[in-house]
C-alpha atoms as a PDB file:
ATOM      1  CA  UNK A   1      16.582   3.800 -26.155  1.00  0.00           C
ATOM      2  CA  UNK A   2      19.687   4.862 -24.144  1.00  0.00           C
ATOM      3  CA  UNK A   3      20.518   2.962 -20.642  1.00  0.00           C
ATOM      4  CA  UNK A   4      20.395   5.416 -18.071  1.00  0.00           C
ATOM      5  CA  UNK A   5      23.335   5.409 -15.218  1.00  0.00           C
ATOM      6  CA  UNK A   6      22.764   4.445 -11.867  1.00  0.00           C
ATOM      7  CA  UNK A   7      23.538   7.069  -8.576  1.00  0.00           C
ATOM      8  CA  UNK A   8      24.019   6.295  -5.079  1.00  0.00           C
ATOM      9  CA  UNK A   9      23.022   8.621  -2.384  1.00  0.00           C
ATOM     10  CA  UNK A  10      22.893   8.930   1.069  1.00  0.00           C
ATOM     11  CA  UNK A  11      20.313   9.729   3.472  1.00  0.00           C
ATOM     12  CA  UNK A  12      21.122   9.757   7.199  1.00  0.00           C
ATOM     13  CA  UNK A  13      23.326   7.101   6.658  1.00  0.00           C
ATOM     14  CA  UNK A  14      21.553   4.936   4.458  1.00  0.00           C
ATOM     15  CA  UNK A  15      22.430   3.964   0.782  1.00  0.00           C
ATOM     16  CA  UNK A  16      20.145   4.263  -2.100  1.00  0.00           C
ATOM     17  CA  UNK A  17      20.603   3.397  -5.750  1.00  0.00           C
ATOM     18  CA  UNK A  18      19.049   6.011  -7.620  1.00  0.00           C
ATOM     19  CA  UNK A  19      17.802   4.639 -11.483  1.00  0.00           C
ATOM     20  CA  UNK A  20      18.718   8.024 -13.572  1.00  0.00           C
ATOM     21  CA  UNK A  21      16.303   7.849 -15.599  1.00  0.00           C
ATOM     22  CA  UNK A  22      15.672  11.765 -15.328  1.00  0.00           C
ATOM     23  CA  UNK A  23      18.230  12.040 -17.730  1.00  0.00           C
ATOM     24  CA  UNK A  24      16.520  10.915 -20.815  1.00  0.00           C
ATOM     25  CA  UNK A  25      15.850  14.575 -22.138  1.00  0.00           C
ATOM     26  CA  UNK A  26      14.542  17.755 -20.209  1.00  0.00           C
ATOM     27  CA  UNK A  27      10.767  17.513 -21.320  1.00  0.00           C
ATOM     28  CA  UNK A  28      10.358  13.661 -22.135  1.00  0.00           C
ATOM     29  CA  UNK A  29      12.244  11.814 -19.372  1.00  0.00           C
ATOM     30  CA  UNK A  30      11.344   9.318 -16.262  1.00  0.00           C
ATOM     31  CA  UNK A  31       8.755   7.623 -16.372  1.00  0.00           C
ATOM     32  CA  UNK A  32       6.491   9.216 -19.140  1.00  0.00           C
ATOM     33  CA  UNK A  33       9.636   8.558 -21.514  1.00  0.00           C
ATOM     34  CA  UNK A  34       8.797   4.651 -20.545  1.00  0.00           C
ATOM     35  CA  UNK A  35       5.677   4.941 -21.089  1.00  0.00           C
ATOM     36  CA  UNK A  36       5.632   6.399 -24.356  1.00  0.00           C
ATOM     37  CA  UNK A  37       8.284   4.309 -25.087  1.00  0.00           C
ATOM     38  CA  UNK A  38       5.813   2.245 -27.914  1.00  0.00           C
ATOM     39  CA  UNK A  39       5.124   5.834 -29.595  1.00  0.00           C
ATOM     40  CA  UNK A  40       8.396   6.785 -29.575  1.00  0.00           C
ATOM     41  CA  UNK A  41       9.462   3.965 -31.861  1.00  0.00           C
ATOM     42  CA  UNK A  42       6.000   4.155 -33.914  1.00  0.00           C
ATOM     43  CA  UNK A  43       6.979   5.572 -37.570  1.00  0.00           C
ATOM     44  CA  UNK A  44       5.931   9.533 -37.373  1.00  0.00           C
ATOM     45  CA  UNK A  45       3.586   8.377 -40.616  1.00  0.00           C
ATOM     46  CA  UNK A  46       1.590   6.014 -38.601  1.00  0.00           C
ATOM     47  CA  UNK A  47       0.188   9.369 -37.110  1.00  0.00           C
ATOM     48  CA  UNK A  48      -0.484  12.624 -37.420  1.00  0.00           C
ATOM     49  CA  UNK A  49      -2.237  13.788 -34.045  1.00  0.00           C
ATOM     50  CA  UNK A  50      -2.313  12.995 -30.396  1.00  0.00           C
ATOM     51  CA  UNK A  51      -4.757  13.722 -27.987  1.00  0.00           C
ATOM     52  CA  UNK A  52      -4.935  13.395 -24.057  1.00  0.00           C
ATOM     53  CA  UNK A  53      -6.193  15.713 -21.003  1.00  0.00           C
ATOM     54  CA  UNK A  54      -5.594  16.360 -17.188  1.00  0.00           C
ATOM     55  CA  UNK A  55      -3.581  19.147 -15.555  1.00  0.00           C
ATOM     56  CA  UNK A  56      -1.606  21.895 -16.623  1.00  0.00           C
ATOM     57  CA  UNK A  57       1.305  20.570 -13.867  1.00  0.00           C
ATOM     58  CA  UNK A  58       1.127  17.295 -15.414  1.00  0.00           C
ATOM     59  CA  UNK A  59       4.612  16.254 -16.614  1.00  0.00           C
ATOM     60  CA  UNK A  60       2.817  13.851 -18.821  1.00  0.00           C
ATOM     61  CA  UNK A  61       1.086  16.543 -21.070  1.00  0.00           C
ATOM     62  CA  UNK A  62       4.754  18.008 -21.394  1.00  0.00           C
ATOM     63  CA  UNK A  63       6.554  14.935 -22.168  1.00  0.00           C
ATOM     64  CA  UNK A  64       3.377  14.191 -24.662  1.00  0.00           C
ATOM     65  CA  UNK A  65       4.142  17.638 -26.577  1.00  0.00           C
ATOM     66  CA  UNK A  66       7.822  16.714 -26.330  1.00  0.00           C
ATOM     67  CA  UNK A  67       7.058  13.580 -28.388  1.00  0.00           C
ATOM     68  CA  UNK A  68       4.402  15.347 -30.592  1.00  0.00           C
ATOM     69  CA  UNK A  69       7.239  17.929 -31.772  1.00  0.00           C
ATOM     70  CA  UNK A  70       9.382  15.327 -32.869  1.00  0.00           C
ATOM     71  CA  UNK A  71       7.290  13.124 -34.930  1.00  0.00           C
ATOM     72  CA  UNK A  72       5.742  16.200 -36.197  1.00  0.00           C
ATOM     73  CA  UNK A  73       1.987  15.218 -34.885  1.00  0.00           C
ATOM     74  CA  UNK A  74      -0.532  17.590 -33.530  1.00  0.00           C
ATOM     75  CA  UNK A  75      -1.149  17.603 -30.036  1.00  0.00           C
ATOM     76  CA  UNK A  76      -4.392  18.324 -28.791  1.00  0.00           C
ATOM     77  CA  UNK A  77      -4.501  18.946 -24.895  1.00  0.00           C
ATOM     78  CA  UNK A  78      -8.093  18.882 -22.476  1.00  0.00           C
ATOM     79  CA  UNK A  79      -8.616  20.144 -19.062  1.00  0.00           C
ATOM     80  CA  UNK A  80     -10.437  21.985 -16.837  1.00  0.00           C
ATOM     81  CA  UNK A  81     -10.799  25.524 -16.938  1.00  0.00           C
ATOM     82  CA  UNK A  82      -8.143  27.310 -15.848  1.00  0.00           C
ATOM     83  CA  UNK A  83      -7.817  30.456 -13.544  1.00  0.00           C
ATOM     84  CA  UNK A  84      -5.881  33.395 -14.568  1.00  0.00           C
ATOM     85  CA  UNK A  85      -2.950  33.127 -12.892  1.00  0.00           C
ATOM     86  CA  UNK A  86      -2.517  30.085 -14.470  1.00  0.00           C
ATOM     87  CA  UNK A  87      -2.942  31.082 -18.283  1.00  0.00           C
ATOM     88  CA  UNK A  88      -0.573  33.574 -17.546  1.00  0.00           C
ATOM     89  CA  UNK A  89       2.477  31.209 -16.182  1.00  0.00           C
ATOM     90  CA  UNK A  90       5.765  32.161 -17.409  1.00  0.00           C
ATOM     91  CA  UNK A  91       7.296  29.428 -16.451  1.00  0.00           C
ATOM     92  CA  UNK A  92       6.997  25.657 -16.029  1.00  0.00           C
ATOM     93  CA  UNK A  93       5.252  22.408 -17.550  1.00  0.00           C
ATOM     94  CA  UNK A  94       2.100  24.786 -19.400  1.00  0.00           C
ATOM     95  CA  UNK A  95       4.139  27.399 -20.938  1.00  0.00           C
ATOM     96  CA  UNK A  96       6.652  25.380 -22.070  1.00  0.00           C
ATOM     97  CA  UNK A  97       3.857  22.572 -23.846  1.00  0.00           C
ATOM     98  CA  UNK A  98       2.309  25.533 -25.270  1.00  0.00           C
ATOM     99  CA  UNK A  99       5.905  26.774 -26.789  1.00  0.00           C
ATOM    100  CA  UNK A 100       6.268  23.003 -28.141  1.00  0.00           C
ATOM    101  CA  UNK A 101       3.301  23.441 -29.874  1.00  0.00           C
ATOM    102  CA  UNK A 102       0.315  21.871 -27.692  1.00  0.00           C
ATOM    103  CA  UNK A 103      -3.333  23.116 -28.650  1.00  0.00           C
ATOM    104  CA  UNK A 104      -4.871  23.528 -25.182  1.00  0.00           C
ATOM    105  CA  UNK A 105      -8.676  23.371 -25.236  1.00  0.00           C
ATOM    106  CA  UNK A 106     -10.505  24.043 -21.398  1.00  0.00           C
ATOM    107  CA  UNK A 107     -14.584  22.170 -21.250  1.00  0.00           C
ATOM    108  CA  UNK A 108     -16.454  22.984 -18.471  1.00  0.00           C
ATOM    109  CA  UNK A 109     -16.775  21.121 -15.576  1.00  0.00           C
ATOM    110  CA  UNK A 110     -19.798  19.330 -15.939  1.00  0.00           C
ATOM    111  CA  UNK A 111     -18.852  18.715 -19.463  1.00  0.00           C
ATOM    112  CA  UNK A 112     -14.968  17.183 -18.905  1.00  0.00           C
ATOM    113  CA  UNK A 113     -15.422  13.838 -17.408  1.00  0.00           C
ATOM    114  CA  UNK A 114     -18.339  13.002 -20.502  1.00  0.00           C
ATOM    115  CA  UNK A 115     -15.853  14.137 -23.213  1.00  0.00           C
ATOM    116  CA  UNK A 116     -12.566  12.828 -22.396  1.00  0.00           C
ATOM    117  CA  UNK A 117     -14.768   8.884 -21.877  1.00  0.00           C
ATOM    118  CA  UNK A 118     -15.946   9.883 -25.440  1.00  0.00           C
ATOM    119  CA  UNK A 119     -12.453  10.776 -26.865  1.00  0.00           C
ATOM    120  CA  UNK A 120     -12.133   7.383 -28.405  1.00  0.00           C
ATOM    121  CA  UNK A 121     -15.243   7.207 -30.291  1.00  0.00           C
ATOM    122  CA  UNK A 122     -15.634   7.408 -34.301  1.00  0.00           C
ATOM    123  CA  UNK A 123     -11.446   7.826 -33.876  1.00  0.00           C
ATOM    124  CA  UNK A 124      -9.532   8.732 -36.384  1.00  0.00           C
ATOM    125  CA  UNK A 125      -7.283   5.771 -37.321  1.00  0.00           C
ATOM    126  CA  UNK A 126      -4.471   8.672 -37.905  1.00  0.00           C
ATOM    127  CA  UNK A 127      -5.386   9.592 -34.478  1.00  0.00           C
ATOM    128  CA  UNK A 128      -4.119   8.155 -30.836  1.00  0.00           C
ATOM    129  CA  UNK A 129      -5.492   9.009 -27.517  1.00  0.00           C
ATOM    130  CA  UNK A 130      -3.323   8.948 -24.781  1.00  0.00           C
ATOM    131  CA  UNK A 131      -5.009   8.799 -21.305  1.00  0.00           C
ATOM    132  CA  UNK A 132      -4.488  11.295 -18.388  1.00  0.00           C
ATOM    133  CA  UNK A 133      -0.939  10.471 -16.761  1.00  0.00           C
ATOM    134  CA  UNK A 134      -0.002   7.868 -19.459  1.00  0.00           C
ATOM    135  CA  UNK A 135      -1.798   5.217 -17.907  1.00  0.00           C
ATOM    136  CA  UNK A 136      -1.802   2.760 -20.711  1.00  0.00           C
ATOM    137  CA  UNK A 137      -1.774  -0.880 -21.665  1.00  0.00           C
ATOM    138  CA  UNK A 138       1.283   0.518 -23.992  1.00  0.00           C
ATOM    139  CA  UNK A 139       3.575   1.592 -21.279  1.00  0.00           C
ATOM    140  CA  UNK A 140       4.200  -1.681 -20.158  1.00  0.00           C
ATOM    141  CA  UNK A 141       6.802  -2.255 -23.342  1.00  0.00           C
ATOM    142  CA  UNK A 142       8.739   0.269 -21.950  1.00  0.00           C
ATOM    143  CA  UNK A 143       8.603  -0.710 -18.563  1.00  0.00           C
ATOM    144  CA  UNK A 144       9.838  -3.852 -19.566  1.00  0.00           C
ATOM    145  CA  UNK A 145      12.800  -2.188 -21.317  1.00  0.00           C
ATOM    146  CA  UNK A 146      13.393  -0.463 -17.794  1.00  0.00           C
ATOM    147  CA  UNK A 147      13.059  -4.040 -16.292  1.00  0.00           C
ATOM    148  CA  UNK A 148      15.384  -5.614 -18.425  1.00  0.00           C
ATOM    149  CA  UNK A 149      18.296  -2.386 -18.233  1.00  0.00           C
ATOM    150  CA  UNK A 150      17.849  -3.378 -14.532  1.00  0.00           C
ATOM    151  CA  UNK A 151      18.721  -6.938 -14.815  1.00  0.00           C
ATOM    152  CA  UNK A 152      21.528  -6.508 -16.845  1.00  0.00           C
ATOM    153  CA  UNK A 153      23.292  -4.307 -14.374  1.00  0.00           C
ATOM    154  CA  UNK A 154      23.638  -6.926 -11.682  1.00  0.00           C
ATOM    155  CA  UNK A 155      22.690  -4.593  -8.909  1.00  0.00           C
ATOM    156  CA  UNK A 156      22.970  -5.160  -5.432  1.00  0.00           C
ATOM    157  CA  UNK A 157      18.973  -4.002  -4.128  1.00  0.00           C
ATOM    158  CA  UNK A 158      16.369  -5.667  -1.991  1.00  0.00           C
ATOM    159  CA  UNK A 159      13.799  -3.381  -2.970  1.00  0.00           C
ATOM    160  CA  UNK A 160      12.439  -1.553  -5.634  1.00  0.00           C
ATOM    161  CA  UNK A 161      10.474   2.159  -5.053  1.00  0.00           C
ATOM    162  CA  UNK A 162       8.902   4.695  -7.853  1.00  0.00           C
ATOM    163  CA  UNK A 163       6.245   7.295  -6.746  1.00  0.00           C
ATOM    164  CA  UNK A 164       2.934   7.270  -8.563  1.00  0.00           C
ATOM    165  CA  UNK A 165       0.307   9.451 -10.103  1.00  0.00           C
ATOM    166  CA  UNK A 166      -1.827   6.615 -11.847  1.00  0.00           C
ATOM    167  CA  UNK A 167       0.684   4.443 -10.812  1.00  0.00           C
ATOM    168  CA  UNK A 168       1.174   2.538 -14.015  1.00  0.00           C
ATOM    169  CA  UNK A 169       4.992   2.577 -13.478  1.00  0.00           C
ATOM    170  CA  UNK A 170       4.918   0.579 -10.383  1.00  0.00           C
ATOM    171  CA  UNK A 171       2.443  -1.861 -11.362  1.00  0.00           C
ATOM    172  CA  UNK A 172       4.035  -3.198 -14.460  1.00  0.00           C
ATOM    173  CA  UNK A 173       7.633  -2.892 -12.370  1.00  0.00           C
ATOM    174  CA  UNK A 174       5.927  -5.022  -9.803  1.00  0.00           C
ATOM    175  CA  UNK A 175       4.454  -7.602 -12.432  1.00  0.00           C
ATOM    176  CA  UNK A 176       8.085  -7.877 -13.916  1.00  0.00           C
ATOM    177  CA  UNK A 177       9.579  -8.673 -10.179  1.00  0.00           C
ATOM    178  CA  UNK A 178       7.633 -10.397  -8.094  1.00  0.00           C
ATOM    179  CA  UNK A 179      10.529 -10.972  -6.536  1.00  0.00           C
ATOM    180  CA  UNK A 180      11.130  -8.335  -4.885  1.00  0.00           C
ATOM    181  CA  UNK A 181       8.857  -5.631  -3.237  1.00  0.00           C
ATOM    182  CA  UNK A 182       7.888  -2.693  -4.768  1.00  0.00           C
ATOM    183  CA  UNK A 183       6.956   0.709  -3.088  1.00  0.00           C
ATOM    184  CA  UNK A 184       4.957   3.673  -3.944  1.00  0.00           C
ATOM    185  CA  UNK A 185       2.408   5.775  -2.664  1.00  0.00           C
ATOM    186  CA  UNK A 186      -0.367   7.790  -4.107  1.00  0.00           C
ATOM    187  CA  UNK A 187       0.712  11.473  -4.596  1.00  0.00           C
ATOM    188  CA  UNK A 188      -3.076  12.369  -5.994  1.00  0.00           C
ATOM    189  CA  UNK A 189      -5.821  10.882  -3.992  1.00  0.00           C
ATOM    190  CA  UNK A 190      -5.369   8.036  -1.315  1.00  0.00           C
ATOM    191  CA  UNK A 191      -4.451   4.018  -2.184  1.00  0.00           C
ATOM    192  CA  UNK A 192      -8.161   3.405  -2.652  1.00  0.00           C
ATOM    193  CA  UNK A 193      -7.836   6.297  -5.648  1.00  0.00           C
ATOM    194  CA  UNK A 194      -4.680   4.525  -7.098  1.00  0.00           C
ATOM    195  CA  UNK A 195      -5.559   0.855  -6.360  1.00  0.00           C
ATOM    196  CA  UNK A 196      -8.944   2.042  -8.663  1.00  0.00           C
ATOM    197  CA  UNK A 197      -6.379   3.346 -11.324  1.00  0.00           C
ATOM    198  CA  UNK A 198      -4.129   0.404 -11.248  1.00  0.00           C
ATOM    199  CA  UNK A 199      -6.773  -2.347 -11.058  1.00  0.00           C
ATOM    200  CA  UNK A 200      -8.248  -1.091 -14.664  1.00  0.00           C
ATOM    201  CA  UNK A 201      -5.046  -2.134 -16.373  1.00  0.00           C
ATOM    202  CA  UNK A 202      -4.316  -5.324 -14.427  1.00  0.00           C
ATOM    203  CA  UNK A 203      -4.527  -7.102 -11.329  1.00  0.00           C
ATOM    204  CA  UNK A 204      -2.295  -5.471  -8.733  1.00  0.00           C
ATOM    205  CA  UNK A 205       0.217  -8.217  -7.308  1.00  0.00           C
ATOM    206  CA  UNK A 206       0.987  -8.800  -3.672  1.00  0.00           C
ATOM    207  CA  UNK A 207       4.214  -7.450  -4.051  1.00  0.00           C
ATOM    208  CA  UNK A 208       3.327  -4.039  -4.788  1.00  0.00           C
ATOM    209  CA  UNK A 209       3.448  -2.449  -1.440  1.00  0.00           C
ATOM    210  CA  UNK A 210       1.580   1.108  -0.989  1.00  0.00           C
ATOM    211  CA  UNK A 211       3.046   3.377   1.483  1.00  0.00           C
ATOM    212  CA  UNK A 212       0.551   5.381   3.360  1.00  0.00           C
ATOM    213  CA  UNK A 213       1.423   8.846   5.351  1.00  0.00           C
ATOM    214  CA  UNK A 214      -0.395   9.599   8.881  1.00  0.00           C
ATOM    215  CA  UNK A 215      -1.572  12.499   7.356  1.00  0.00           C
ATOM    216  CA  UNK A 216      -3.415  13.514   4.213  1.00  0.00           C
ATOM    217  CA  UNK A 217      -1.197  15.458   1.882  1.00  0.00           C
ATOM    218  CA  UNK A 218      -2.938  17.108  -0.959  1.00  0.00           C
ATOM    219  CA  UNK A 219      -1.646  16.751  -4.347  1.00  0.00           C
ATOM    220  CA  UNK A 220       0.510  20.187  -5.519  1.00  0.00           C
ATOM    221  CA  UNK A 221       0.001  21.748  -2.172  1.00  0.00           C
ATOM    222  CA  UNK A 222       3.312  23.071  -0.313  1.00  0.00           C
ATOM    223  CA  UNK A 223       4.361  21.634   2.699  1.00  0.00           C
ATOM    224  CA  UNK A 224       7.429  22.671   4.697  1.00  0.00           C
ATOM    225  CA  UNK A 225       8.260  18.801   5.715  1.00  0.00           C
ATOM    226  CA  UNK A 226       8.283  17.942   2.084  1.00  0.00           C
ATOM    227  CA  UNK A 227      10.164  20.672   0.832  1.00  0.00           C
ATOM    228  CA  UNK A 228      12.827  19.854   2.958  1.00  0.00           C
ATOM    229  CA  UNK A 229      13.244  16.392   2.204  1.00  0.00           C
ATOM    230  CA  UNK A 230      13.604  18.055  -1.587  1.00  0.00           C
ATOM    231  CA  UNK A 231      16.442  19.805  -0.446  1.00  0.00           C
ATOM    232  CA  UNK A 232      18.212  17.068   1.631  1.00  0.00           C
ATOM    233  CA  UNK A 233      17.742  14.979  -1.992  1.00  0.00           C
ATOM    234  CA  UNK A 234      19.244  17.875  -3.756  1.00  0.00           C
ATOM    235  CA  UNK A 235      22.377  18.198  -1.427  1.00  0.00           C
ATOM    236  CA  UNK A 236      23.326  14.921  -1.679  1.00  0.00           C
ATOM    237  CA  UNK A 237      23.716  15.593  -5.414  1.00  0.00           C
ATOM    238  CA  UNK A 238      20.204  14.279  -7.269  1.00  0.00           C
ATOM    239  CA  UNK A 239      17.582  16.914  -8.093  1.00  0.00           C
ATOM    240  CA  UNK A 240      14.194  15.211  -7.975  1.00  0.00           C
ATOM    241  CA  UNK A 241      10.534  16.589  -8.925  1.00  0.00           C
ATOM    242  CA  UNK A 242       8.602  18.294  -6.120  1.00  0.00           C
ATOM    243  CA  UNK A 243       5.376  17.025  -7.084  1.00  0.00           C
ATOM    244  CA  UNK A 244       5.623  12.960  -6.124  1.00  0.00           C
ATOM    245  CA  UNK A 245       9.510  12.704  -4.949  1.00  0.00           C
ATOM    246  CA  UNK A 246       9.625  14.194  -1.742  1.00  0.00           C
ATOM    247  CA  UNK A 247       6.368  12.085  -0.202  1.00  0.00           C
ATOM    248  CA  UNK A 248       7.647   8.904  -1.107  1.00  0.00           C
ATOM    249  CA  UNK A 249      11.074   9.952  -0.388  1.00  0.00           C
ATOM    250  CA  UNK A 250       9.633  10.420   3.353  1.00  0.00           C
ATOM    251  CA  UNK A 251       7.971   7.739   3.811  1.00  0.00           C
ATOM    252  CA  UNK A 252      10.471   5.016   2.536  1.00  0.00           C
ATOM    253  CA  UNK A 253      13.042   6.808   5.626  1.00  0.00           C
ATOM    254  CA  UNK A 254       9.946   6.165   7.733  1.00  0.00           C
ATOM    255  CA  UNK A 255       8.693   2.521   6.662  1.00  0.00           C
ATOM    256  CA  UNK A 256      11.092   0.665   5.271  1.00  0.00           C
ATOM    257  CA  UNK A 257      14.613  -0.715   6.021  1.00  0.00           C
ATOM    258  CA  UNK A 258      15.471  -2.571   2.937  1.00  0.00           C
ATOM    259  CA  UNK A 259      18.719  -1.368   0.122  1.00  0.00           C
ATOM    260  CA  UNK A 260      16.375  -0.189  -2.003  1.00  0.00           C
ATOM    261  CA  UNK A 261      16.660   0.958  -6.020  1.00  0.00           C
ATOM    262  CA  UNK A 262      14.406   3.862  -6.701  1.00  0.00           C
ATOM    263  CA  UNK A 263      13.511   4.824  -9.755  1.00  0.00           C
ATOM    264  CA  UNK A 264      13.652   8.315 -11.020  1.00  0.00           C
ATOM    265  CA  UNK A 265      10.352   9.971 -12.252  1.00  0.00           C
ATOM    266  CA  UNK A 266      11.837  12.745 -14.022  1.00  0.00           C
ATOM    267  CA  UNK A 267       9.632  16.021 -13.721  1.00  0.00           C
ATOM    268  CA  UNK A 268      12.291  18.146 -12.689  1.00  0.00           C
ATOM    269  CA  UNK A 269      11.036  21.007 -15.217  1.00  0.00           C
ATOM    270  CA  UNK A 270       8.123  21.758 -13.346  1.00  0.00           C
ATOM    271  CA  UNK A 271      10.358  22.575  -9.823  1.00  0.00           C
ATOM    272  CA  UNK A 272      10.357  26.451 -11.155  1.00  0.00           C
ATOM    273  CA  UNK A 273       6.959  26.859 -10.766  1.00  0.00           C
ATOM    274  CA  UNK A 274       6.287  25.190  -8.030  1.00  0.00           C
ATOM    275  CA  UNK A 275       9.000  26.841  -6.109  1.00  0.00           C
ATOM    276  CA  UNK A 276       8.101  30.231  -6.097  1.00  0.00           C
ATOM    277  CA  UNK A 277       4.750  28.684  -4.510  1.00  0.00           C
ATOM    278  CA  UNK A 278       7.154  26.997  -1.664  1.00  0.00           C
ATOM    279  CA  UNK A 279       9.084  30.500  -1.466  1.00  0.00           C
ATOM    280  CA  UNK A 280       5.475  32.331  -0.611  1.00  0.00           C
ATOM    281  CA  UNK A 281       4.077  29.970   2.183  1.00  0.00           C
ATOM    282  CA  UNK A 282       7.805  29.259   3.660  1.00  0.00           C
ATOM    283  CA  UNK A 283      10.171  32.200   3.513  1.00  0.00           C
ATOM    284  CA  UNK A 284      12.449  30.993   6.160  1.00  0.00           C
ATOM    285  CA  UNK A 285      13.219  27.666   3.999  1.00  0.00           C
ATOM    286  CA  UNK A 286      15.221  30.056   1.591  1.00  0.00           C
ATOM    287  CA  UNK A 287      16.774  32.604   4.186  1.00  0.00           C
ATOM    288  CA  UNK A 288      19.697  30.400   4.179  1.00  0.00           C
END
């Protein structure tokens, strides 16, 4: 595994160091590249298929089929069904799985929830089941790789931030520095949501600190505020995902006031489809 470089950028006047680790690969990078990091370095013989589930905007089912491809496994994918607009996107995290060579398989709604808590029965031992959003025991080997590239660069930080989904990433970055605080927020569902998520793995330390907006922001929905932190991110030179970025991005300007080291998620491949949803509900942001 390859140390990623370390940005700085500025935000009304305040420095951030900016963990690059977006810059693993296009499809298999941030976070879900440390969390796979364990499979990555499994022999490709040890294997032959993969299997997880959750959304078709999930960066983890592209960074899965990313993997997949180059051990030569089969990927097996599970959601929800799907509407029509989204079976035929061009563009983004789905299309480009399915191009990898994901095999997508939609269950019913009162079906999903039984099957994917049945996925791991009667296994096949050439067969590894990778939970929704990579949150897995597993992931905290390469977490601790991410830990450890930290330490050796002798940074200058009082804080540490990383968005979550499941929030897997910022627990085990919490467990490996309790000295410092970390930050996230939950991007899908509210801190009682992520604390369930978190608190299945391990107990969640005291110095894992999660943000909470005044408002409820729904997970994938556009809105103008966050779009605009997106692009304030982007001109200061760092392109970050549109999904979880921009949220936390807001409220660490609101809640904190430490030098902070946040670490990038990676996602950036899914920005062209949720753009064009961004350039529907807010022409005037792109009039400019």
């Amino acid at each position: 595994m390859n140390k990623t470089p370390i940005s700085k950028i500025i935000l009304e006047g305040r420095e951030f160091l900016v963990k690059r680790d977006d810059l693993f690969d296009p499809y298999l990078s941030g976070n879900k590249y440390r969390k796979l990091h364990t499979l990555l370095k499994t022999p490709k013989e040890h294997y032959n298929k993969i299997i997880s589930y959750g959304g078709t905007q999930s960066n983890a089912m592209l960074a899965i089929a990313a993997l997949a491809k180059q051990k030569g496994w089969v990927f097996e994918y599970y959601t929800k069904p799907l509407s029509k607009k989204q079976k035929e996107q061009e563009e983004g995290n789905y299309p480009i799985a399915l191009s990898l060579g994901m095999q997508h398989y939609e269950l019913e709604l009162e079906s999903y929830k039984v099957y994917v808590q049945a996925l791991r029965l009667n296994l096949d031992p050439m067969c590894v089941v990778v939970d929704q959003g990579g949150a897995d025991r597993m992931a905290q080997e390469g977490v601790a790789v991410l830990a450890q590239e930290i330490q050796e660069e002798s940074l200058e930080f009082e804080a540490i931030a990383t968005p979550s989904g499941t929030g897997t990433t910022a627990l085990y970055l919490a467990l490996a520095f309790p000295q410092y605080k970390v930050y996230t927020t939950a991007a899908i569902g509210d801190k009682g949501y992520l604390e369930e998520q978190m608190s299945a793995l391990s107990s969640i330390p005291s110095n894992l600190v999660i943000l909470e907006p005044q408002k409820k922001y729904h997970f994938a929905k556009p809105y103008k505020e966050l779009y605009e932190f997106y692009k304030h991110l982007k001109y200061g030179g760092i392109e970050f995902d549109l999904l979880y970025a921009p949220l936390l991005w807001k409220l660490l300007m609101e809640q904190t006031k430490e030098k902070i080291l946040y670490i990038h998620s990676g996602g950036v491949s899914g920005n062209v489809s949720m753009e064009p949803r961004y350039k529907a509900k807010f022409p005037e942001l792109f009039s400019l």
